[in-house]
PDB file of N, CA and C in Angstrom:
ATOM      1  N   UNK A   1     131.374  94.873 131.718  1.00  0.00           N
ATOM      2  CA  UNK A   1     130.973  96.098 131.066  1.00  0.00           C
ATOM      3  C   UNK A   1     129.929  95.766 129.992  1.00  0.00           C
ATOM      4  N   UNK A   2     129.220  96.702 130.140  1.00  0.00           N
ATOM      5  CA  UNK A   2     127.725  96.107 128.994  1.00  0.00           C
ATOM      6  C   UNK A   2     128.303  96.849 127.321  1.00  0.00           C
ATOM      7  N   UNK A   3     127.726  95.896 127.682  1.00  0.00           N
ATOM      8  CA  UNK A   3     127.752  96.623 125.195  1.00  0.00           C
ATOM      9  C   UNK A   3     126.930  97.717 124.198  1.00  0.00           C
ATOM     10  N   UNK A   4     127.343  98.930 124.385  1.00  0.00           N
ATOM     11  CA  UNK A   4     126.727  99.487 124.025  1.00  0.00           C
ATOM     12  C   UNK A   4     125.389  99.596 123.114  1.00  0.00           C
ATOM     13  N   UNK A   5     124.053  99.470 122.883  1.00  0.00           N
ATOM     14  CA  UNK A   5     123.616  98.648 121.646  1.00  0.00           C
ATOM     15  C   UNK A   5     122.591 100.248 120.958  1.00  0.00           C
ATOM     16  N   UNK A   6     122.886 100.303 119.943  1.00  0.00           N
ATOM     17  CA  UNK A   6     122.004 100.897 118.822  1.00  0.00           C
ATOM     18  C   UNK A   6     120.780 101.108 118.778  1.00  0.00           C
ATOM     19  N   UNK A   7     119.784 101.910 119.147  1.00  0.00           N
ATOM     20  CA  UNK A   7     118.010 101.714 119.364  1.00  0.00           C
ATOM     21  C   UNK A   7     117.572 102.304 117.796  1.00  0.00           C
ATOM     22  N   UNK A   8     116.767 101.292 117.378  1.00  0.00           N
ATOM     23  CA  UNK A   8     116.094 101.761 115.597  1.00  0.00           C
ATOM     24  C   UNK A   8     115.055 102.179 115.922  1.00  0.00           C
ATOM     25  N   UNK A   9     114.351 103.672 115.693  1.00  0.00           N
ATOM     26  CA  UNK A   9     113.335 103.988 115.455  1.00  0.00           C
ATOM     27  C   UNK A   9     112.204 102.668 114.916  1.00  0.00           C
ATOM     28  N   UNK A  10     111.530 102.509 115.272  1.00  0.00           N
ATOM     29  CA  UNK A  10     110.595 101.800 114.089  1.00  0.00           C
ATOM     30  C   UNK A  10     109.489 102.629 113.706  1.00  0.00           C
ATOM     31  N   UNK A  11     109.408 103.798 114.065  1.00  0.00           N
ATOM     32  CA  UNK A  11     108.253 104.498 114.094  1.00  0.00           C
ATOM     33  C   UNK A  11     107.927 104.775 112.842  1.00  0.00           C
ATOM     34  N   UNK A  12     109.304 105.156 111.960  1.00  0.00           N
ATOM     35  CA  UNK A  12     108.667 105.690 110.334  1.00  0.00           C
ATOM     36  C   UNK A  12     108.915 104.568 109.563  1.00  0.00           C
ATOM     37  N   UNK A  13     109.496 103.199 110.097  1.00  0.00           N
ATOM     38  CA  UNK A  13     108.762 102.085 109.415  1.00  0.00           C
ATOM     39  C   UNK A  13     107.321 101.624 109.354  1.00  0.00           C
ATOM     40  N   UNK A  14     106.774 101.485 110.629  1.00  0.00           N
ATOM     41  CA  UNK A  14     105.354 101.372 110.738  1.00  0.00           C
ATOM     42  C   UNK A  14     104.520 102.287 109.942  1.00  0.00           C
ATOM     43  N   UNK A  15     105.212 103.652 110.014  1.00  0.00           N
ATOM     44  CA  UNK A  15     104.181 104.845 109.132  1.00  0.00           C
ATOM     45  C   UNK A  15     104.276 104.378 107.737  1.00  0.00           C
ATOM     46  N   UNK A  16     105.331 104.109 107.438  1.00  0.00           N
ATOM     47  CA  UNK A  16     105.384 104.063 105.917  1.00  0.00           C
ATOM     48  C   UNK A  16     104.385 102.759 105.448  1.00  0.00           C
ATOM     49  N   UNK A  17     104.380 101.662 106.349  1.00  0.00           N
ATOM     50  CA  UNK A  17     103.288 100.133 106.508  1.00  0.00           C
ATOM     51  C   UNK A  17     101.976 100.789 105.969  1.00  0.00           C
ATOM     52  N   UNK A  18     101.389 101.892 107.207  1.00  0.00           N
ATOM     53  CA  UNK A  18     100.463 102.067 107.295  1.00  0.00           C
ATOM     54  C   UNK A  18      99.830 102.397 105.922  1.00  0.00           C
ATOM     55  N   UNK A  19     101.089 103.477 105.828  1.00  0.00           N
ATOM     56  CA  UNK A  19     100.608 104.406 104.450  1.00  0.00           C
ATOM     57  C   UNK A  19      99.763 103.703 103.504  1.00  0.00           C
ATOM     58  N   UNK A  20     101.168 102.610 102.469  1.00  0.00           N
ATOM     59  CA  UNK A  20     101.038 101.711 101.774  1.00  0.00           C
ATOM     60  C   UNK A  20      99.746 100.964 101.764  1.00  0.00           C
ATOM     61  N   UNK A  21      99.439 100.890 103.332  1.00  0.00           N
ATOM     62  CA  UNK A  21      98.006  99.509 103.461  1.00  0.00           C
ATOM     63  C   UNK A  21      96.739 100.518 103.250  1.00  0.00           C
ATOM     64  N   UNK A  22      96.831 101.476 103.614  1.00  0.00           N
ATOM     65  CA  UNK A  22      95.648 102.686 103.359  1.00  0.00           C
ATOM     66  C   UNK A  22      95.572 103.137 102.117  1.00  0.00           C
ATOM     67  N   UNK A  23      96.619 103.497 101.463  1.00  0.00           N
ATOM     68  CA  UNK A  23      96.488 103.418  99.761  1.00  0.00           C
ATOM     69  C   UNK A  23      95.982 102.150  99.060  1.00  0.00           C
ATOM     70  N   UNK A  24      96.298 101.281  99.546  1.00  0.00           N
ATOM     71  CA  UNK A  24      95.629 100.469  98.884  1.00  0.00           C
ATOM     72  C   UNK A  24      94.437  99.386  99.806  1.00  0.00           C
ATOM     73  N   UNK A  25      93.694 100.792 100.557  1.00  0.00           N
ATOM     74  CA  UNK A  25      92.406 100.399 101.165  1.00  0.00           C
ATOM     75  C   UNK A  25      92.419  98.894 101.831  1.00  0.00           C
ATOM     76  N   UNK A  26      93.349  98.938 102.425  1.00  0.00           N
ATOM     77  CA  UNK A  26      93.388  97.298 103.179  1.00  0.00           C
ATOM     78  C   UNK A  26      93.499  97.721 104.893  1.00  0.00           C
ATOM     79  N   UNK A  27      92.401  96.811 105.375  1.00  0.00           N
ATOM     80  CA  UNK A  27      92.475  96.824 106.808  1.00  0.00           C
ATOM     81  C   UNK A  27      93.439  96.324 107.721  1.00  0.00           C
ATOM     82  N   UNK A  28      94.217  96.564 108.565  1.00  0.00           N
ATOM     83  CA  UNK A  28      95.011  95.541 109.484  1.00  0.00           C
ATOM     84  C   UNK A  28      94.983  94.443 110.056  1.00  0.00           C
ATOM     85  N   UNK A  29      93.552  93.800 109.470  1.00  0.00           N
ATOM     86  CA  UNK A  29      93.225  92.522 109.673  1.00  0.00           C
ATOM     87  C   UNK A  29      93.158  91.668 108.640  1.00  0.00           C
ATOM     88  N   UNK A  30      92.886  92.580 106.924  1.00  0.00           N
ATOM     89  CA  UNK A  30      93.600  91.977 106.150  1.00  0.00           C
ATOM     90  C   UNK A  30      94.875  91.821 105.933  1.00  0.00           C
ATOM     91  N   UNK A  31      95.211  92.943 106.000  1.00  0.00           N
ATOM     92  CA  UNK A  31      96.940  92.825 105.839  1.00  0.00           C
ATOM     93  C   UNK A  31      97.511  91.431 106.538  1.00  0.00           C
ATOM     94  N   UNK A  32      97.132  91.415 107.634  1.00  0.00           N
ATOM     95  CA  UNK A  32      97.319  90.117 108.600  1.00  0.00           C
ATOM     96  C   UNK A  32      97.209  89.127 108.091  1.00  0.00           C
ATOM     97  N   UNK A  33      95.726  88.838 107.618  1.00  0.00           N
ATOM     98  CA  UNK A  33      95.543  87.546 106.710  1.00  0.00           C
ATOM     99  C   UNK A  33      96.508  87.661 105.618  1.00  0.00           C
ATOM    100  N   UNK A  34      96.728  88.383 104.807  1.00  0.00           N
ATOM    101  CA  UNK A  34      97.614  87.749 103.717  1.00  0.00           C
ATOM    102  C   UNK A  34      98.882  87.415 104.267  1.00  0.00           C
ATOM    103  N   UNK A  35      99.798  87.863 105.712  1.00  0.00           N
ATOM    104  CA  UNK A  35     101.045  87.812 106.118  1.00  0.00           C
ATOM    105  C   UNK A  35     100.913  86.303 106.999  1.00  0.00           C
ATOM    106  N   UNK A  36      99.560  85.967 107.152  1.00  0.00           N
ATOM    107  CA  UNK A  36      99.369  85.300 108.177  1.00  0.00           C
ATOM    108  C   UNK A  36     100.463  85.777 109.498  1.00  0.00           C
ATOM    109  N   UNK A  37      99.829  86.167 109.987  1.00  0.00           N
ATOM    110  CA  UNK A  37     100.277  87.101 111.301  1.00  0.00           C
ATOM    111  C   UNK A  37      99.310  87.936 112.225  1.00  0.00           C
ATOM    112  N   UNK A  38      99.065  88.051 113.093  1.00  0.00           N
ATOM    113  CA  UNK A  38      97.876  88.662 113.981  1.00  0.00           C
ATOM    114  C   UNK A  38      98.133  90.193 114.175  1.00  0.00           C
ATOM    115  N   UNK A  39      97.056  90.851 113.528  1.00  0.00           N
ATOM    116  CA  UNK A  39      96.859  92.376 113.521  1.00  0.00           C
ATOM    117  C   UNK A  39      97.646  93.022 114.175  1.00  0.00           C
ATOM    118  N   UNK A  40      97.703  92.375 115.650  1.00  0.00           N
ATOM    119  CA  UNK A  40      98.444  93.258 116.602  1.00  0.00           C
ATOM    120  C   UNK A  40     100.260  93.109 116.481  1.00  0.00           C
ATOM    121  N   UNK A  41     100.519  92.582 115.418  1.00  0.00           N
ATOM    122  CA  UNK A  41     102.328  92.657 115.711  1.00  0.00           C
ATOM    123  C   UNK A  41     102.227  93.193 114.192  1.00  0.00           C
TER     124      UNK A  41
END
């Protein structure tokens, strides 16, 4: 029998990312550079 599992929105996490990085005028390629992490994740 499988295990029921929980699905998390991430959608109004990402929005709230976005918000934050647009208030403070940063591109998703900076943001990246400072996380070191590639734009796309």
């Amino acid at each position: 029998m499988r295990k029921k599992e929980d699905k998390y929105d991430f959608r109004a996490f990402g929005l709230a990312i976005k918000e934050a990085r647009l208030k403070r005028g940063l591109t998703r390629e900076q943001v990246g550079a400072l996380i070191e992490i590639d734009p796309r994740y």
